[in-house]
Protein backbone atom coordinates (compact mmCIF):
# COMPACT_ATOMS: atom_id res chain seq x y z
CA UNK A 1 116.34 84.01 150.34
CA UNK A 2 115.78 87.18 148.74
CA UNK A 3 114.11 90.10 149.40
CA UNK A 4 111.95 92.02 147.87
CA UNK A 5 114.42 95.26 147.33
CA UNK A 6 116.72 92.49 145.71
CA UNK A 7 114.13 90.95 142.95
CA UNK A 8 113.12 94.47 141.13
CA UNK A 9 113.43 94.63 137.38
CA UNK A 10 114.16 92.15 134.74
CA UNK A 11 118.04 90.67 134.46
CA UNK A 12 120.05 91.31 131.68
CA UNK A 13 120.06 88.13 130.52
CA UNK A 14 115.91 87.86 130.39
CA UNK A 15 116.05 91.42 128.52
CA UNK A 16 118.32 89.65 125.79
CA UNK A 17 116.40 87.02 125.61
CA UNK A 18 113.37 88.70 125.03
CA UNK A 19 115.01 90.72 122.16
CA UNK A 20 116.07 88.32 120.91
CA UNK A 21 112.91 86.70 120.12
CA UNK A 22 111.23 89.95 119.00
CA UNK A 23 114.45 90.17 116.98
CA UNK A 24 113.74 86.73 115.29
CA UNK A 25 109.50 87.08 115.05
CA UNK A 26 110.80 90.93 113.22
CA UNK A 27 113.13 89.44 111.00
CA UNK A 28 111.12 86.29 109.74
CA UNK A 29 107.98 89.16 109.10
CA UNK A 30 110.63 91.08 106.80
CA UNK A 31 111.44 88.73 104.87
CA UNK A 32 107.69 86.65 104.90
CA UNK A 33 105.19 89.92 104.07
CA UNK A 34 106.61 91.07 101.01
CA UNK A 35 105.47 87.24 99.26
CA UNK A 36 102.02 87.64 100.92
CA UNK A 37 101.45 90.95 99.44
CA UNK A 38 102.70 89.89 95.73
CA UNK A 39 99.94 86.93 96.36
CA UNK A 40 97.27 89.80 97.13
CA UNK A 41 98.19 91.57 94.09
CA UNK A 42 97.73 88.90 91.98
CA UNK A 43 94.88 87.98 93.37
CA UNK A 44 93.47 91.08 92.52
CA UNK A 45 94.79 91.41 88.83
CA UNK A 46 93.43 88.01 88.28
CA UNK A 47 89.88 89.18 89.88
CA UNK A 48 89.98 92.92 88.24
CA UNK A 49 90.31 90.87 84.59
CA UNK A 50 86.16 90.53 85.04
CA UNK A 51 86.31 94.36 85.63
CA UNK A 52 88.81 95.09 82.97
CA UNK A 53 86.49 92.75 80.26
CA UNK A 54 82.96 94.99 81.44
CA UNK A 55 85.10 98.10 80.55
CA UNK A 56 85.26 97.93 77.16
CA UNK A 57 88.67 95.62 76.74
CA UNK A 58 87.40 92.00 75.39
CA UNK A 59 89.13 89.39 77.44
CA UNK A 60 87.42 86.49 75.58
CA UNK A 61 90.38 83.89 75.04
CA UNK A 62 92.61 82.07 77.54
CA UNK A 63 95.39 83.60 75.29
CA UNK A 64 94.06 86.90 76.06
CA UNK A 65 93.85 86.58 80.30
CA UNK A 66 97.38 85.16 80.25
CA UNK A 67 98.68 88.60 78.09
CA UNK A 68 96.52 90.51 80.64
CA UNK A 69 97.67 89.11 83.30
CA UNK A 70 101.24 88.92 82.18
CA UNK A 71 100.86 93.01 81.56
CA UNK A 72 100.11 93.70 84.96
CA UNK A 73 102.43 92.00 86.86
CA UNK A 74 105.36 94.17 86.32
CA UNK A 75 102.58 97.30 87.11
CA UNK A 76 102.63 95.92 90.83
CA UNK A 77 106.54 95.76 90.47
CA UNK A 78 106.07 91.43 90.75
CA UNK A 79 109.30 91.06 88.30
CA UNK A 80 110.53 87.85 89.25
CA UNK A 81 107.18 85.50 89.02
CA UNK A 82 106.26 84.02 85.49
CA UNK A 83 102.84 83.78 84.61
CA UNK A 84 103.46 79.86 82.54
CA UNK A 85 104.80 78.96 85.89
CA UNK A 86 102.69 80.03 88.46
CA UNK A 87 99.01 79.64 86.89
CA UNK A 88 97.06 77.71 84.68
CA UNK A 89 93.81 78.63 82.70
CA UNK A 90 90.73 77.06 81.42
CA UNK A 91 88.10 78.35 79.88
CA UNK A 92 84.66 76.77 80.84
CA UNK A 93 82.04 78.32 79.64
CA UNK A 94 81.81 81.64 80.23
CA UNK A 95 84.14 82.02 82.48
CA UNK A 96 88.01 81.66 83.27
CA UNK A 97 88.93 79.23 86.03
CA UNK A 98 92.27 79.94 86.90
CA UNK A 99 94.75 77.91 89.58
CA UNK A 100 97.57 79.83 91.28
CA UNK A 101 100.13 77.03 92.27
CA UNK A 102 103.58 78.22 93.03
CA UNK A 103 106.36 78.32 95.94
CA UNK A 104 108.02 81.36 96.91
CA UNK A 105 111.78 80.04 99.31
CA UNK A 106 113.45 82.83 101.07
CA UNK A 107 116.85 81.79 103.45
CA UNK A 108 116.23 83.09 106.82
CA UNK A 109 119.64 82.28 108.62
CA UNK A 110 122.61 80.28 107.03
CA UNK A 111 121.40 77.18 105.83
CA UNK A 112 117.94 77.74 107.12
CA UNK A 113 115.13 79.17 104.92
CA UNK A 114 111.50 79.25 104.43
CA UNK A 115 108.89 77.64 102.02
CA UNK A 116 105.81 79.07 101.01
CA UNK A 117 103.20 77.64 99.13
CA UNK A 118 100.22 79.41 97.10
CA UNK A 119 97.47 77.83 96.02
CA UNK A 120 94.49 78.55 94.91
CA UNK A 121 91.28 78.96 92.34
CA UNK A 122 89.36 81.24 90.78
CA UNK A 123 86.79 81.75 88.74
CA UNK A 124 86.37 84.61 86.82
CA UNK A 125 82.86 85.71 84.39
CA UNK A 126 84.25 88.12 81.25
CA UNK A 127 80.85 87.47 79.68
């Protein structure tokens, strides 16, 4: 049996272990964050097109939101998305619904990676 003098402290091998996992959790957030905030920046491209249509510039045609859209994507430096594959857009009366449907796949170690899938609707008034 020990005593008390004897159990004091963590061991090394609990320490490692521990940073280990915060290692891990730190790494997978790295990699993970940088597709969630692309999908909150085109969120809000897609929602400021009702703003952007008030303000003077006409977005009246589905042609027109897709330009729009496809404009301001590069503006919040999201080069490697393309608007044809990630979104589709009707036009129902006067207003744009829009679905965001696409996968983002990031390796996290070796052969193991990470899916992500976004997808959701909108709709949007320009009238």
């Amino acid at each position: 049996m020990k005593t008390i003098k004897q159990q004091k402290g963590a061991t090394l091998w609990g320490t490692l272990f521990v940073l280990a996992v915060v290692g891990f959790f730190a790494m997978v957030t790295v990699k993970l964050v940088p597709f969630y905030m692309d999908n909150l920046s085109i969120e809000k491209i897609i929602k400021g097109a009702e703003k952007i249509s008030k303000e003077g510039s006409p977005i009246d045609t589905v042609d027109a939101f897709y330009t729009y859209v496809e404009k301001s994507l590069p503006l919040n430096n999201i080069r490697d998305l393309k608007v044809d594959d990630i979104m589709k857009v009707e036009q129902v009366g006067g207003e744009f619904v829009v679905k965001l449907d696409y996968e983002r796949k990031t390796p996290l170690v070796k052969n193991i990676g990470v899916v992500m899938t976004f997808n959701q609707e909108y709709r949007v008034r320009v009238q």
